[in-house]
Protein backbone atom coordinates (compact mmCIF):
# COMPACT_ATOMS: atom_id res chain seq x y z
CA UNK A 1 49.67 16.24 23.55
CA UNK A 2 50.06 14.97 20.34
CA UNK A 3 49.20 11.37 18.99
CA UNK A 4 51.09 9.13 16.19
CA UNK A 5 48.54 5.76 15.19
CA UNK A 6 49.97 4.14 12.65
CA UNK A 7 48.05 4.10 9.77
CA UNK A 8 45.57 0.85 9.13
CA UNK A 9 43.72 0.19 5.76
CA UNK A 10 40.39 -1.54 6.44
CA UNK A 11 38.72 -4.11 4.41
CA UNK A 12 36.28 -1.78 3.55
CA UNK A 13 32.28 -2.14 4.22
CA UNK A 14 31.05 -3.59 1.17
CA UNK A 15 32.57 -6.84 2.03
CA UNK A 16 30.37 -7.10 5.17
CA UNK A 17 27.50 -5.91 2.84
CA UNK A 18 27.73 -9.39 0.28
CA UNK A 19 24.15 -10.12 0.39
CA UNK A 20 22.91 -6.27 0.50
CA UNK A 21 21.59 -5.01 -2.86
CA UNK A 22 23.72 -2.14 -5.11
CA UNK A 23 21.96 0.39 -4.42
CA UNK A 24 21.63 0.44 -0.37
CA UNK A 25 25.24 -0.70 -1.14
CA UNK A 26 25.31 2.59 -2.90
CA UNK A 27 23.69 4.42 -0.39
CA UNK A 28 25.56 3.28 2.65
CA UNK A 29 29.13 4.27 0.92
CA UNK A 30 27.88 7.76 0.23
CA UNK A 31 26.69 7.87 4.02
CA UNK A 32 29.93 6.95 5.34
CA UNK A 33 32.07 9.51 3.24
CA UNK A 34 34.34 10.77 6.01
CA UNK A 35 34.84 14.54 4.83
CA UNK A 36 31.32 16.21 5.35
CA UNK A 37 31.56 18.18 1.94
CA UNK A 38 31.74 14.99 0.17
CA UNK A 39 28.91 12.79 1.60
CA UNK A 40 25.51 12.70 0.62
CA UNK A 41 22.81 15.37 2.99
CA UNK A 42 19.86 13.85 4.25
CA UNK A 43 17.96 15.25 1.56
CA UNK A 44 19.87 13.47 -1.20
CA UNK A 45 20.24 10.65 0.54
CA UNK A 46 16.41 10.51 0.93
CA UNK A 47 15.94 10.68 -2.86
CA UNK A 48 18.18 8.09 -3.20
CA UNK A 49 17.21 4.81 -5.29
CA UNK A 50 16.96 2.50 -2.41
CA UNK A 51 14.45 4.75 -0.97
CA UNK A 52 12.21 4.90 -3.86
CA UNK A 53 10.46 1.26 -3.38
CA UNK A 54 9.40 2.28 0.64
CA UNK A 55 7.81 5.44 -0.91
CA UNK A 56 6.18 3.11 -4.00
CA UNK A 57 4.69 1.06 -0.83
CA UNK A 58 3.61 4.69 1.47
CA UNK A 59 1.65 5.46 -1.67
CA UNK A 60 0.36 2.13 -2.40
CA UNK A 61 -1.02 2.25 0.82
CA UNK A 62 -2.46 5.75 0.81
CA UNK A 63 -4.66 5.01 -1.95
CA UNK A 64 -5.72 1.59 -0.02
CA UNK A 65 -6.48 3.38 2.99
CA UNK A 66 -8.39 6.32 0.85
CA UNK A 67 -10.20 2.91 -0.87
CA UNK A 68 -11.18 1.77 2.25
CA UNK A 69 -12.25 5.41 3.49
CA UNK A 70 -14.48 5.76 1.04
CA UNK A 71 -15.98 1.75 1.21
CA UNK A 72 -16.14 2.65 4.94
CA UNK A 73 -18.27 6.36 4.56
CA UNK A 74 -20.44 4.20 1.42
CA UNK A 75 -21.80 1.80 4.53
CA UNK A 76 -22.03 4.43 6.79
CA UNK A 77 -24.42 6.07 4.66
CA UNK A 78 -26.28 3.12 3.61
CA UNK A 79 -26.70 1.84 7.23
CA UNK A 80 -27.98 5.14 7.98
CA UNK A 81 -30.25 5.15 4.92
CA UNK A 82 -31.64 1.77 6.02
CA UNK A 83 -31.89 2.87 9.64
CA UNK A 84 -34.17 6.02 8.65
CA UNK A 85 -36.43 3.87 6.35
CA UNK A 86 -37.00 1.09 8.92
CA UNK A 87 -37.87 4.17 11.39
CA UNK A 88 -40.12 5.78 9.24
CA UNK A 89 -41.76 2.73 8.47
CA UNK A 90 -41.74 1.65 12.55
CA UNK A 91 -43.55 5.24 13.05
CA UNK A 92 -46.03 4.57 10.24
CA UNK A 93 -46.84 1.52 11.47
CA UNK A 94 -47.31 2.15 15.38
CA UNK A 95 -49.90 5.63 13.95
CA UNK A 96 -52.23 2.60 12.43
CA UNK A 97 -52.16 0.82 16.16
């Protein structure tokens, strides 16, 4: 069985894509090569420019969350150091009673 469409043009994508920036613009055309040879892997597509403010903002937040790690362990420690005096000095204290 054999079929015979006739042959459309479309509009193309970036015309739906108006408001989009150039590079997902970019990106999105090199995804949607139709010959597999020609479009962009996963890997490339990954390095891509559009991709490179979401990994600004992963490492942004890394180093937040290794800030507040460290703020976090500092307290820790201090509560505990706090804790021991106030037991040492509860122990003195009940040796005099």
């Amino acid at each position: 069985m054999e079929f015979d469409f006739p042959k459309n043009e479309g509009t193309g994508i970036l015309k739906l894509l108006q408001n989009a920036s150039e590079d997902v613009k970019d990106l999105i055309v090199k995804l949607l090569v139709y010959n597999p040879d020609n479009r962009i892997t996963a890997s490339q597509a990954l390095k891509h420019p559009w991709f490179r403010e979401i990994k600004e903002q992963e490492q942004m937040m890394k180093q937040q969350s290794a800030v507040t790690t460290q703020s976090v362990r500092h307290n820790f420690v201090d509560s505990l150091s706090q804790y021991s005096k106030m037991s040492d000095e509860l122990a003195g204290n009940s040796e005099v009673l």
